[in-house]
C-alpha atoms as a PDB file:
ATOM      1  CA  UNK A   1      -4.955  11.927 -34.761  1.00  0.00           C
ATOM      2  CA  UNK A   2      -3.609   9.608 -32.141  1.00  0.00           C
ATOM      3  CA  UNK A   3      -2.871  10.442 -28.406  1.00  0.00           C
ATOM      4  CA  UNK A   4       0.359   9.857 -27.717  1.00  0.00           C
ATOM      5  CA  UNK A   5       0.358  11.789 -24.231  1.00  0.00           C
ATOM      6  CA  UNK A   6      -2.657  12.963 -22.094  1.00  0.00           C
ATOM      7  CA  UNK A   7      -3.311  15.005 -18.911  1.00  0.00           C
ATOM      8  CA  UNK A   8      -5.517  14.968 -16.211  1.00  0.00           C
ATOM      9  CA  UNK A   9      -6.419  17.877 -13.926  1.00  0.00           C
ATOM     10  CA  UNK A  10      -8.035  16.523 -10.678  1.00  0.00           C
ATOM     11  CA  UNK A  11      -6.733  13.568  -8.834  1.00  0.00           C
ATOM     12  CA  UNK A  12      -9.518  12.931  -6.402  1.00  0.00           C
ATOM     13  CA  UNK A  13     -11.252   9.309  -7.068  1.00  0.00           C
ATOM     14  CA  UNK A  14     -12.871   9.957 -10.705  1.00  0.00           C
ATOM     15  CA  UNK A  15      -9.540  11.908 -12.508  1.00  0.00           C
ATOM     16  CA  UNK A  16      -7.118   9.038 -10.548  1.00  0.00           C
ATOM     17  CA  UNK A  17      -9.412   6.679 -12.433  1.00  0.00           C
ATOM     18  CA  UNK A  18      -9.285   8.182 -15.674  1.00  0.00           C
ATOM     19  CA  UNK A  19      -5.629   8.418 -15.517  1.00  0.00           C
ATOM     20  CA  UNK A  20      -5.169   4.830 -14.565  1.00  0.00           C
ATOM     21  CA  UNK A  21      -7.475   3.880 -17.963  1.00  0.00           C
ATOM     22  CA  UNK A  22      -5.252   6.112 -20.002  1.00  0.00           C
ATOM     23  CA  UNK A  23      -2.217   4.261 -18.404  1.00  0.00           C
ATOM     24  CA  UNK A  24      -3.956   0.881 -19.057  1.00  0.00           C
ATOM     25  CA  UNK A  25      -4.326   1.967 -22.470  1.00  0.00           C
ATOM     26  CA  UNK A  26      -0.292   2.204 -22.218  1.00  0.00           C
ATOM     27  CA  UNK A  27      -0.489   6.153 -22.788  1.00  0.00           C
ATOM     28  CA  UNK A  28       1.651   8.179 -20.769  1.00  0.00           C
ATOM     29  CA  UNK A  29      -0.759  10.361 -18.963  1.00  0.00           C
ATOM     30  CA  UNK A  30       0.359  13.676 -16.448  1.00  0.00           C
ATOM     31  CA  UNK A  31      -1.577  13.739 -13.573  1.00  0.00           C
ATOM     32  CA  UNK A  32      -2.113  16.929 -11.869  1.00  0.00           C
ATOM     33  CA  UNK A  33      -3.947  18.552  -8.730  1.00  0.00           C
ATOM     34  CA  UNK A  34      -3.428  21.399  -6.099  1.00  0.00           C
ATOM     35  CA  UNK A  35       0.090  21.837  -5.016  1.00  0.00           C
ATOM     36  CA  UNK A  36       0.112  20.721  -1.137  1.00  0.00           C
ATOM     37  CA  UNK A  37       0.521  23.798   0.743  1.00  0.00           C
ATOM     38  CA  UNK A  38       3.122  21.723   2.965  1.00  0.00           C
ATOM     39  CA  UNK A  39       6.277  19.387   2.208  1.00  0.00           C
ATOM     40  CA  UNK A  40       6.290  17.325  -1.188  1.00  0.00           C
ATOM     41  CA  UNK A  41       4.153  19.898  -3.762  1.00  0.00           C
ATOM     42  CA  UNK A  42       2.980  17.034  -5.722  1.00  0.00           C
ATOM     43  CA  UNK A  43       2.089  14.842  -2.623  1.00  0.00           C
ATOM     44  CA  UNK A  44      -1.636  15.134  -3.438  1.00  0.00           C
ATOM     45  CA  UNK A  45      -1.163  13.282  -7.170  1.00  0.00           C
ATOM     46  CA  UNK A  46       1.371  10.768  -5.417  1.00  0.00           C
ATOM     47  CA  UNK A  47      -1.183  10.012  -2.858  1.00  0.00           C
ATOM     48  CA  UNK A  48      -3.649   9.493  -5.437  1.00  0.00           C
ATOM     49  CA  UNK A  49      -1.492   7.209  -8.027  1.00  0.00           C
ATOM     50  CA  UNK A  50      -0.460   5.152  -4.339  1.00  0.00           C
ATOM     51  CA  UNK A  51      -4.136   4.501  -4.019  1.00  0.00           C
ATOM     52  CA  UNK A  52      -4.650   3.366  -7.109  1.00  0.00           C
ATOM     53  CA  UNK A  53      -2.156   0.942  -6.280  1.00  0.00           C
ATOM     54  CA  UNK A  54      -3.783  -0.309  -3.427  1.00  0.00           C
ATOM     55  CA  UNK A  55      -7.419  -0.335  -4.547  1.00  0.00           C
ATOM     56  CA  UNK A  56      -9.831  -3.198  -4.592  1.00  0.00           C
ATOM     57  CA  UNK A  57     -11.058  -4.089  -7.103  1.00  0.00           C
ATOM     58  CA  UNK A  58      -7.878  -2.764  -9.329  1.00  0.00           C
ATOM     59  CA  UNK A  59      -8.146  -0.021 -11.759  1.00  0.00           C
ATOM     60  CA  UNK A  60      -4.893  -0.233 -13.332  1.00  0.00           C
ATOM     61  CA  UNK A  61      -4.904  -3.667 -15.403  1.00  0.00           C
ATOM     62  CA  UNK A  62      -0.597  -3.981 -14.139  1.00  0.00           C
ATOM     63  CA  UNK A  63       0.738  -2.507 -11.344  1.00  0.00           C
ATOM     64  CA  UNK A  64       3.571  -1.376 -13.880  1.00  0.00           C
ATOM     65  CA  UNK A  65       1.136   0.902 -15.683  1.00  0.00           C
ATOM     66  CA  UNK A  66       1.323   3.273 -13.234  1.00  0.00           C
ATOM     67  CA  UNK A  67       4.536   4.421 -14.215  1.00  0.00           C
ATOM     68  CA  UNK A  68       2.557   5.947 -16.961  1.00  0.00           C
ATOM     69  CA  UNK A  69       1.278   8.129 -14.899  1.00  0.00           C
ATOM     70  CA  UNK A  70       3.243  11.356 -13.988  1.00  0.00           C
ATOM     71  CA  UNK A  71       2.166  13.415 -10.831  1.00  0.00           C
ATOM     72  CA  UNK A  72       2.666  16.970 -10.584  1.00  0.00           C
ATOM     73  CA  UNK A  73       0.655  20.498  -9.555  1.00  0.00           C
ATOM     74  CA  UNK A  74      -1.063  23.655 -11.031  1.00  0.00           C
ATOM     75  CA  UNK A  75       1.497  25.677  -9.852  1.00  0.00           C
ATOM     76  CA  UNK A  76       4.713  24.058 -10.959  1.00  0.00           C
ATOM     77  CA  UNK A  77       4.023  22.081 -13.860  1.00  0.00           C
ATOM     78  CA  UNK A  78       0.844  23.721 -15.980  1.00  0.00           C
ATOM     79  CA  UNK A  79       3.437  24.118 -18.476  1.00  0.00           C
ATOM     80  CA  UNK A  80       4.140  20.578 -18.922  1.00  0.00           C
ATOM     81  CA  UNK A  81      -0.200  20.480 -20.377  1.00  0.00           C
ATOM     82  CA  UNK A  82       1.342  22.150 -23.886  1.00  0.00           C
ATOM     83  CA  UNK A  83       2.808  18.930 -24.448  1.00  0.00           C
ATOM     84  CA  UNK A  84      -0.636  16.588 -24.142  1.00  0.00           C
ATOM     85  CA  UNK A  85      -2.574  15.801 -26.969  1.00  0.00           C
ATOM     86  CA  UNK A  86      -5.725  15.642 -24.818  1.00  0.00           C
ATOM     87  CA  UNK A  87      -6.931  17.157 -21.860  1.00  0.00           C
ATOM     88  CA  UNK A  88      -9.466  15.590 -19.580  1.00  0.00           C
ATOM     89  CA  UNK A  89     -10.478  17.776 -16.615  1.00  0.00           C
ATOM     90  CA  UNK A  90     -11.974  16.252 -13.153  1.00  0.00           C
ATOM     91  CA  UNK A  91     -12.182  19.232 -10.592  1.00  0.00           C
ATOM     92  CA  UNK A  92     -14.063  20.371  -8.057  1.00  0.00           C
ATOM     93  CA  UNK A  93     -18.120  21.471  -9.109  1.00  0.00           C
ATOM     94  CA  UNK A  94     -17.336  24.649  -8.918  1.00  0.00           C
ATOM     95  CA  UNK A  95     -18.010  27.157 -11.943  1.00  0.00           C
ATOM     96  CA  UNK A  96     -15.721  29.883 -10.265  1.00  0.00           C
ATOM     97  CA  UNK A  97     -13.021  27.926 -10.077  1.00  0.00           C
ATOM     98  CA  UNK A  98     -13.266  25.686 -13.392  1.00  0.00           C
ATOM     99  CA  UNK A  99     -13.497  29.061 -15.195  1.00  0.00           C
ATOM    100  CA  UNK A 100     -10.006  30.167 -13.734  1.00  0.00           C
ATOM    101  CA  UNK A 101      -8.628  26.670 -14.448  1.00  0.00           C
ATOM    102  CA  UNK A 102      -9.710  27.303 -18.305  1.00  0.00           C
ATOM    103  CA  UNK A 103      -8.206  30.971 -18.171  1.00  0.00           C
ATOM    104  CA  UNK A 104      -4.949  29.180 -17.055  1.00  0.00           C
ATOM    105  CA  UNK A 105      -4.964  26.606 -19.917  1.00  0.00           C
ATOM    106  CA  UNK A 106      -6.327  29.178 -22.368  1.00  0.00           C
ATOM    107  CA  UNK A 107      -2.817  31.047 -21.717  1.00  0.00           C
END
């Protein structure tokens, strides 16, 4: 089987990175993270694919491969995970709330 979409939960510095290697890898890749409690609800993922831009050294290979990436939330777009061929999960270290994140996905 071949991955022809993935998904990340967790945009903080090590799921960012993971998404921009599945980009590199030129597979479209759904990034995903809290909702932000104010303004844009995906302006935690955007703020993480915008550093990823702007990192030193680079972890996407082409600036253009972060079109790949797709930002969204937990609350709006947990849906969107049914269509991913492989989930990679980068949240907090917390068991309490990795279980409920797994409850979520089981559903």
């Amino acid at each position: 089987m071949s991955v022809q979409k993935a998904c990340v939960i967790g945009a903080g510095v090590m799921g960012a990175g993971i998404a921009a290697h599945i980009a590199n890898a030129g597979i479209p890749v759904l990034l995903l993270d809290i909702a932000a409690k104010e303004g844009d609800r995906t302006a935690i993922t955007k703020g993480a694919i915008d550093k990823l831009l702007k990192t030193d050294p680079a972890p996407l290979m082409h600036k253009d491969a972060a079109k790949l990436i797709t930002p969204g939330n937990l609350e709006d777009d947990l849906a969107k995970v049914a269509d991913c061929d492989w989930i990679v999960e980068a949240i907090v270290e917390n068991l309490e709330i990795k279980r409920g994140l797994y409850e979520k996905l089981e559903a």
